[in-house]
N, C-alpha and C. Protein backbone atom coordinates (compact mmCIF):
# COMPACT_ATOMS: atom_id res chain seq x y z
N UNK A 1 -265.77 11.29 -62.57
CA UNK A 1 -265.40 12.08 -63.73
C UNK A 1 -263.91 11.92 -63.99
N UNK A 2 -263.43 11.55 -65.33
CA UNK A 2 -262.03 11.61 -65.65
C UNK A 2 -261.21 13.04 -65.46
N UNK A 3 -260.16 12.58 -65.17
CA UNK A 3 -259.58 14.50 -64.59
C UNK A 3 -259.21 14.20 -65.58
N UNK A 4 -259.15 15.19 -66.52
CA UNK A 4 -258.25 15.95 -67.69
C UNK A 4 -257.14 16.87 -67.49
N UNK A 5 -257.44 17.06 -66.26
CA UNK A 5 -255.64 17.86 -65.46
C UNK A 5 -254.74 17.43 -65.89
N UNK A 6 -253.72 18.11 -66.42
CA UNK A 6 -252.39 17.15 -66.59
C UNK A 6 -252.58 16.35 -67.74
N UNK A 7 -253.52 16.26 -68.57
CA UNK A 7 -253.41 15.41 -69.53
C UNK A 7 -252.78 15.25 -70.98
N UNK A 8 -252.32 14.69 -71.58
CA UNK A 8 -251.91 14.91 -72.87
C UNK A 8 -252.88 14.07 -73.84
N UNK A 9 -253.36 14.59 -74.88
CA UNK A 9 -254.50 14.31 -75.78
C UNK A 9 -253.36 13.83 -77.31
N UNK A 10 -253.02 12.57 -77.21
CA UNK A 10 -252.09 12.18 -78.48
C UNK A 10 -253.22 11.48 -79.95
N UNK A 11 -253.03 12.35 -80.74
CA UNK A 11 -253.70 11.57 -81.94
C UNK A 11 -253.28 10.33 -82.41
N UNK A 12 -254.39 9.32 -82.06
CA UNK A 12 -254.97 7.84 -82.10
C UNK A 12 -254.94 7.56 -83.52
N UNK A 13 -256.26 8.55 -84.12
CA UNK A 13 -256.26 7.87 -85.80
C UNK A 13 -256.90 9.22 -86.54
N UNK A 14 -256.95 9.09 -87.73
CA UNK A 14 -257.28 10.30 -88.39
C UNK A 14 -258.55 9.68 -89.36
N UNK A 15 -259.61 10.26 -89.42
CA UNK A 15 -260.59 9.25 -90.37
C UNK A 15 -261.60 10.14 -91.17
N UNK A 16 -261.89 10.28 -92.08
CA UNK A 16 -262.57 11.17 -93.02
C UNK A 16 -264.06 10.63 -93.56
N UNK A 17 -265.12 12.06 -93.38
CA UNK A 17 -266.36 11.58 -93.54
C UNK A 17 -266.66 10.82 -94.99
N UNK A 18 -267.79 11.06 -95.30
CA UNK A 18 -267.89 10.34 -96.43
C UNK A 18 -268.45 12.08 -97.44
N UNK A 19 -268.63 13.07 -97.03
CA UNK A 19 -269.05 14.02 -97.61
C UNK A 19 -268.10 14.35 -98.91
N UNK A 20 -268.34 14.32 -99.90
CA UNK A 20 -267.81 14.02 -100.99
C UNK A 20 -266.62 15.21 -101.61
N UNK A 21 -267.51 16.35 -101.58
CA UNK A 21 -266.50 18.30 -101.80
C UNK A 21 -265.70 18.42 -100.50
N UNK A 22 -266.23 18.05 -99.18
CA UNK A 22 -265.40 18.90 -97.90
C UNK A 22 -264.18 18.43 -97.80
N UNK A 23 -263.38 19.40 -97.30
CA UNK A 23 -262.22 18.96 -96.71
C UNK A 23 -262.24 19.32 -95.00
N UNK A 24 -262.18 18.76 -94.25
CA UNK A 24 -260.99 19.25 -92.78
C UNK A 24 -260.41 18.67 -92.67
N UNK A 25 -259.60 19.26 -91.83
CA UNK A 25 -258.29 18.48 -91.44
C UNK A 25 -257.81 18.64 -89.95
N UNK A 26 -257.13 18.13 -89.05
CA UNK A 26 -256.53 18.74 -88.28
C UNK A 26 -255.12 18.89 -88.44
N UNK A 27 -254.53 19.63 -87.39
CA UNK A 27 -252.93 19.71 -87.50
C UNK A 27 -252.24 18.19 -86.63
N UNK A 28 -251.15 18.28 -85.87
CA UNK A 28 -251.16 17.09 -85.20
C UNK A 28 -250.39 17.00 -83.74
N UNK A 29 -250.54 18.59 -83.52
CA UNK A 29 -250.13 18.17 -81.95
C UNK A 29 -251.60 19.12 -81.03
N UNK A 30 -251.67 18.37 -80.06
CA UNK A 30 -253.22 18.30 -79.34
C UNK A 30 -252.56 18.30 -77.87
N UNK A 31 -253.10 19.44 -77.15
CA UNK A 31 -253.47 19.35 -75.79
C UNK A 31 -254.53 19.44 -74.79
N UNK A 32 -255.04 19.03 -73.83
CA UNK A 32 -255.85 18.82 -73.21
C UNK A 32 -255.23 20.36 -72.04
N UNK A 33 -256.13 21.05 -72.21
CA UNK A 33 -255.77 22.43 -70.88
C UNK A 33 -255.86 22.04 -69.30
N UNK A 34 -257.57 22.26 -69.48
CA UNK A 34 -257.66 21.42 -67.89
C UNK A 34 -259.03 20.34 -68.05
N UNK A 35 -259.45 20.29 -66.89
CA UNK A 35 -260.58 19.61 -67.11
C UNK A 35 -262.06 20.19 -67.74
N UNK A 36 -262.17 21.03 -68.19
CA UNK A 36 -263.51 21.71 -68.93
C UNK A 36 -262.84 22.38 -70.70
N UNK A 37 -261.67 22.09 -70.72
CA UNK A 37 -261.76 23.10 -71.86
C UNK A 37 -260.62 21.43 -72.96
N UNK A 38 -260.76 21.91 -74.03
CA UNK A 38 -259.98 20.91 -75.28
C UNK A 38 -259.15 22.17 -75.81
N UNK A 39 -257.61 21.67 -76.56
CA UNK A 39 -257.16 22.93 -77.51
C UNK A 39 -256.89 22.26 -78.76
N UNK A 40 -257.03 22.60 -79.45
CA UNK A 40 -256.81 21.62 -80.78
C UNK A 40 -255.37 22.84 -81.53
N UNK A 41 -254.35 22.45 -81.78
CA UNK A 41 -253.38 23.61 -82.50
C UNK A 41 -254.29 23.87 -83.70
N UNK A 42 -254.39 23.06 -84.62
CA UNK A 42 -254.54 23.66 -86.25
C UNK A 42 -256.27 23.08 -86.52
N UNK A 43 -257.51 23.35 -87.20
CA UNK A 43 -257.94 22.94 -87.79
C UNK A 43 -258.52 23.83 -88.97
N UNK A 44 -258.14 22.95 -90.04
CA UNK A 44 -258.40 23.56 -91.27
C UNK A 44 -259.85 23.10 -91.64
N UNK A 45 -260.56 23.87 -92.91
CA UNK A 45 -261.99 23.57 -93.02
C UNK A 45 -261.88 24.46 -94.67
N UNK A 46 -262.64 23.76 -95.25
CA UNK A 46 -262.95 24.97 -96.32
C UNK A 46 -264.04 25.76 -96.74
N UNK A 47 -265.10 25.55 -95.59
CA UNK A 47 -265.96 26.31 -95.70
C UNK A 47 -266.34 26.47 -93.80
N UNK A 48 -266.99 27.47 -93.35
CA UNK A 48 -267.29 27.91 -91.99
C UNK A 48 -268.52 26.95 -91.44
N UNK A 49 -267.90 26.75 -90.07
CA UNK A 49 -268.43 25.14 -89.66
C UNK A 49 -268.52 25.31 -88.64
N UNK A 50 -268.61 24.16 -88.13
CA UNK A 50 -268.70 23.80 -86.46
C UNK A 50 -267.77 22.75 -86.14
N UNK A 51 -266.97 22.70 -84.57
CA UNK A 51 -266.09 21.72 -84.36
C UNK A 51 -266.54 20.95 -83.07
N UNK A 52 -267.10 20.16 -83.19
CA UNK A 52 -267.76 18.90 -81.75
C UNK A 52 -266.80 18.24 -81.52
N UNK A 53 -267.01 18.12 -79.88
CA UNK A 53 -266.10 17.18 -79.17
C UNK A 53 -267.22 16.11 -78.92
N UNK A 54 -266.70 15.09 -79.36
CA UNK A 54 -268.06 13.72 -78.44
C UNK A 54 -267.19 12.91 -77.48
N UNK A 55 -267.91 12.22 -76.70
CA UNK A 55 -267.28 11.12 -76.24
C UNK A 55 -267.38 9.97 -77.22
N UNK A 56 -266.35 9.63 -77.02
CA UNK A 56 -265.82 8.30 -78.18
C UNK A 56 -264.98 6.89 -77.08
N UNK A 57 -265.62 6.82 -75.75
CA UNK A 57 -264.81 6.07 -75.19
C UNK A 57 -265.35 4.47 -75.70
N UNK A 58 -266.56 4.30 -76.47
CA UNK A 58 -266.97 2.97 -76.57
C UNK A 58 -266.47 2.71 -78.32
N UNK A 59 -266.06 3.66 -78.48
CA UNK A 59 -265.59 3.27 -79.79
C UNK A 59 -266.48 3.74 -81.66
N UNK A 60 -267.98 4.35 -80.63
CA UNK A 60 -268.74 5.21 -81.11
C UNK A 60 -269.31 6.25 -81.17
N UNK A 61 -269.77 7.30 -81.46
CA UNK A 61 -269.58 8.49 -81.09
C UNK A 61 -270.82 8.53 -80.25
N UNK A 62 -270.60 9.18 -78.83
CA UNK A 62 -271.77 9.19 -77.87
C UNK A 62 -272.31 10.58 -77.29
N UNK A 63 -271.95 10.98 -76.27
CA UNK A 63 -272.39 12.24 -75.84
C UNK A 63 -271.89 13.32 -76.54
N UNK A 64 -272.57 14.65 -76.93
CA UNK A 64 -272.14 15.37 -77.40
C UNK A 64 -271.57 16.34 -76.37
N UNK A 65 -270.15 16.77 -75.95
CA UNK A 65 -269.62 17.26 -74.90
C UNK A 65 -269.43 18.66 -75.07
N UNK A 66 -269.30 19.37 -76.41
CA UNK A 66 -268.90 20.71 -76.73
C UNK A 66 -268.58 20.67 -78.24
N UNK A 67 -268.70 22.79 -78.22
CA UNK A 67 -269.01 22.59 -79.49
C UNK A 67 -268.45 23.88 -80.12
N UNK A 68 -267.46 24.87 -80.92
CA UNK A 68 -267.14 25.82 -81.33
C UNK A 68 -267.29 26.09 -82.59
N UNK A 69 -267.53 27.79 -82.99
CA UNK A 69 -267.31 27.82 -84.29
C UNK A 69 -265.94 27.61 -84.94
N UNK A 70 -266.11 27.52 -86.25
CA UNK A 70 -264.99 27.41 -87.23
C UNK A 70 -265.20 28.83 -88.23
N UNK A 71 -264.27 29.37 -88.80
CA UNK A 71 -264.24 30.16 -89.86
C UNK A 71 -263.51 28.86 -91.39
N UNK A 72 -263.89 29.30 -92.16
CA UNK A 72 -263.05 29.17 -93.18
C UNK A 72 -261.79 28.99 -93.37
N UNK A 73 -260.73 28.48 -93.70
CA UNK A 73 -259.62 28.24 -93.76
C UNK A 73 -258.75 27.75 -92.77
N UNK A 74 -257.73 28.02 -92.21
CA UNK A 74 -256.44 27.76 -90.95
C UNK A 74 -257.18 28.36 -89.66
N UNK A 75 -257.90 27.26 -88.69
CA UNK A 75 -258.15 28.02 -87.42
C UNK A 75 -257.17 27.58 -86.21
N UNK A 76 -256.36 28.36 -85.91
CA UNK A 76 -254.97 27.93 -84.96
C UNK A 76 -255.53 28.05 -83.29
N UNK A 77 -254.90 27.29 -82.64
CA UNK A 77 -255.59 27.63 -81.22
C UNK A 77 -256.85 27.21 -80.90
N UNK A 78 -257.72 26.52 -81.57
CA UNK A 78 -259.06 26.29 -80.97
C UNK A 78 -259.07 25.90 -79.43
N UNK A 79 -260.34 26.68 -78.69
CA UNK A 79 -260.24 25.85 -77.84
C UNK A 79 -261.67 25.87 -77.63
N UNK A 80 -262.59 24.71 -77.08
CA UNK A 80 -263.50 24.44 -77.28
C UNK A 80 -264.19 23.67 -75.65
N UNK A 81 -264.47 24.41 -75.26
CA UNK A 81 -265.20 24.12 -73.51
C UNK A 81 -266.24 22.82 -73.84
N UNK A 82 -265.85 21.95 -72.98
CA UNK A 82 -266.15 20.71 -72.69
C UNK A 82 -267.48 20.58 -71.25
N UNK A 83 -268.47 20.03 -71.45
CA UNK A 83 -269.45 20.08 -70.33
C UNK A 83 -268.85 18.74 -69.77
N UNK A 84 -269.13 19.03 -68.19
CA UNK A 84 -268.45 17.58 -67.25
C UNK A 84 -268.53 16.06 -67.45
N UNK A 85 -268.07 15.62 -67.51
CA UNK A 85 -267.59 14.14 -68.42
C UNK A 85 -266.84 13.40 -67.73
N UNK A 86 -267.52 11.97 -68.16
CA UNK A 86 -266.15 11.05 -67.83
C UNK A 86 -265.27 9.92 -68.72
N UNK A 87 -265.51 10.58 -69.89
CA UNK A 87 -265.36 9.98 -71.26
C UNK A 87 -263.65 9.51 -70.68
N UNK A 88 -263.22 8.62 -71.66
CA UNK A 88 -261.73 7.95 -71.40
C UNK A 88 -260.96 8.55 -72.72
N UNK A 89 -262.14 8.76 -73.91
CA UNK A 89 -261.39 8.79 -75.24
C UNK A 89 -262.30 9.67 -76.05
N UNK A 90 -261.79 10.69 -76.66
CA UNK A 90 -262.56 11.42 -77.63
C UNK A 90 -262.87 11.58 -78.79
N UNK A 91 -263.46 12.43 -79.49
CA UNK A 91 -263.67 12.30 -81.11
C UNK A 91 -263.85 13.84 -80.98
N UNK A 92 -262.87 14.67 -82.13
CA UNK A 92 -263.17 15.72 -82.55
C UNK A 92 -263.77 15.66 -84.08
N UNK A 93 -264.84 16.31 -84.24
CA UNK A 93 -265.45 16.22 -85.15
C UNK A 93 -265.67 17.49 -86.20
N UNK A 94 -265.26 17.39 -87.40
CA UNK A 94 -265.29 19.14 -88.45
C UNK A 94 -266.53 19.14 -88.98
N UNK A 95 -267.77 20.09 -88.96
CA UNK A 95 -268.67 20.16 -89.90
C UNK A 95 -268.48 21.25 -90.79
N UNK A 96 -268.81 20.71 -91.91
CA UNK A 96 -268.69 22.18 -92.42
C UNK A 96 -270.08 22.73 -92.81
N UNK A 97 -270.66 23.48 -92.32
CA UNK A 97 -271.83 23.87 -92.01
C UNK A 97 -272.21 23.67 -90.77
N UNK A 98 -273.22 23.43 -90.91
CA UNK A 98 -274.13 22.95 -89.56
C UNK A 98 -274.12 21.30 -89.47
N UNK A 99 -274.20 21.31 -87.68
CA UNK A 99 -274.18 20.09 -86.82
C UNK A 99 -275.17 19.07 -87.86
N UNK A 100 -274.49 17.72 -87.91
CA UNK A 100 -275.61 16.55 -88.68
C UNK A 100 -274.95 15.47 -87.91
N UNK A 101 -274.92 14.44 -88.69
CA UNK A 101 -274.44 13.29 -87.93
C UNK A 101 -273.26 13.15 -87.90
N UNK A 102 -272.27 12.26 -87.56
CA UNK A 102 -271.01 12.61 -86.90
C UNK A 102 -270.07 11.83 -88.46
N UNK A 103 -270.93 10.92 -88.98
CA UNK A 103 -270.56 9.95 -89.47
C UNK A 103 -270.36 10.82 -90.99
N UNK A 104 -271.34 11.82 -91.20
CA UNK A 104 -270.98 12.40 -92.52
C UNK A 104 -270.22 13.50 -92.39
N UNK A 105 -269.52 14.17 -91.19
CA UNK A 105 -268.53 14.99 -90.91
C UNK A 105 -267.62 14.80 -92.30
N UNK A 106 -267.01 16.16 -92.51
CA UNK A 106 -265.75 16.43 -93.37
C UNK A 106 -264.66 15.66 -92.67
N UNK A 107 -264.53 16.22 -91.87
CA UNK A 107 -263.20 14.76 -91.42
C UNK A 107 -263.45 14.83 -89.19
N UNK A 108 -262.72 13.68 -88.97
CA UNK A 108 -263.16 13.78 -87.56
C UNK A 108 -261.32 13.15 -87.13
N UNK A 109 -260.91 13.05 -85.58
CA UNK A 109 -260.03 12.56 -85.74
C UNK A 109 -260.41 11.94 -84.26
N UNK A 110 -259.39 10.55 -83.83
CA UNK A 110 -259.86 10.25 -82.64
C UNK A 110 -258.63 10.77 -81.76
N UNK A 111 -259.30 11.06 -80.38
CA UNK A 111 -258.31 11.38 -79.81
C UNK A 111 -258.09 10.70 -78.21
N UNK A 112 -256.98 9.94 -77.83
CA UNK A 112 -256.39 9.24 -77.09
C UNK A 112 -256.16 9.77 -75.92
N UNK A 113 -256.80 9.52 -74.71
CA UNK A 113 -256.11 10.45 -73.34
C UNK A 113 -255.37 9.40 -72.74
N UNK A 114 -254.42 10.07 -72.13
CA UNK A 114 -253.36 9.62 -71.45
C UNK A 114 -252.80 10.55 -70.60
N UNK A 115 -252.57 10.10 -69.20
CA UNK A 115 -252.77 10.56 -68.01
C UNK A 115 -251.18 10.94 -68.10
N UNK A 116 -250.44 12.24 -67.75
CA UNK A 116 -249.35 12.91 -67.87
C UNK A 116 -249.08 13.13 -66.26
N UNK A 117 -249.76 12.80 -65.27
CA UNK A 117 -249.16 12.91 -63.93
C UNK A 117 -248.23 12.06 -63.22
């Protein structure tokens, strides 16, 4: 399992679904807590959603690792518990509504681990 101890989670790329009305967004500084939990500072949404973590280490979105609500507007602080993993690289993902495929997400962003010890 990848330790996420100590880690710093730096945004890789920013990439937007194809859903035509939604917006999310994230903010752009990201930390990794410990090994079970993600914090995301900012994500915005314009309607009340859901926020998935997948594993994204092959470059596609794979296991679904965790999963929090969203409200409407500026959600500051997310933090979103991660089931045990050994992913290298992640994908946070915005629905706005309910869980579908990853690919028609309002916006998703990738996110880069890099070992801070």
């Amino acid at each position: 399992m990848f330790n996420f101890a100590k880690t710093t989670a730096l945004v890789a790329a920013l990439g937007m679904g194809t859903a035509a009305t939604a917006n999310g967004t994230f903010g752009f500084q990201t930390t990794v807590e410990d090994d079970l939990t993600i914090q995301l500072d900012l994500v915005r949404t314009d309607e009340a959603g859901i926020l998935a973590i997948y594993d994204y280490t092959t470059g596609d979105f794979g296991e679904l690792l965790g999963t929090v609500d969203l409200n409407a507007g500026a959600n500051t602080d997310v933090i979103v518990p991660l089931d045990p993993n050994s992913a290298q690289q992640l994908a946070a993902v915005i629905y706005e509504g309910e869980l579908s495929d990853p690919t028609m997400a309002s916006g998703w962003m990738e996110l880069d681990i890099s070992d801070d010890s």
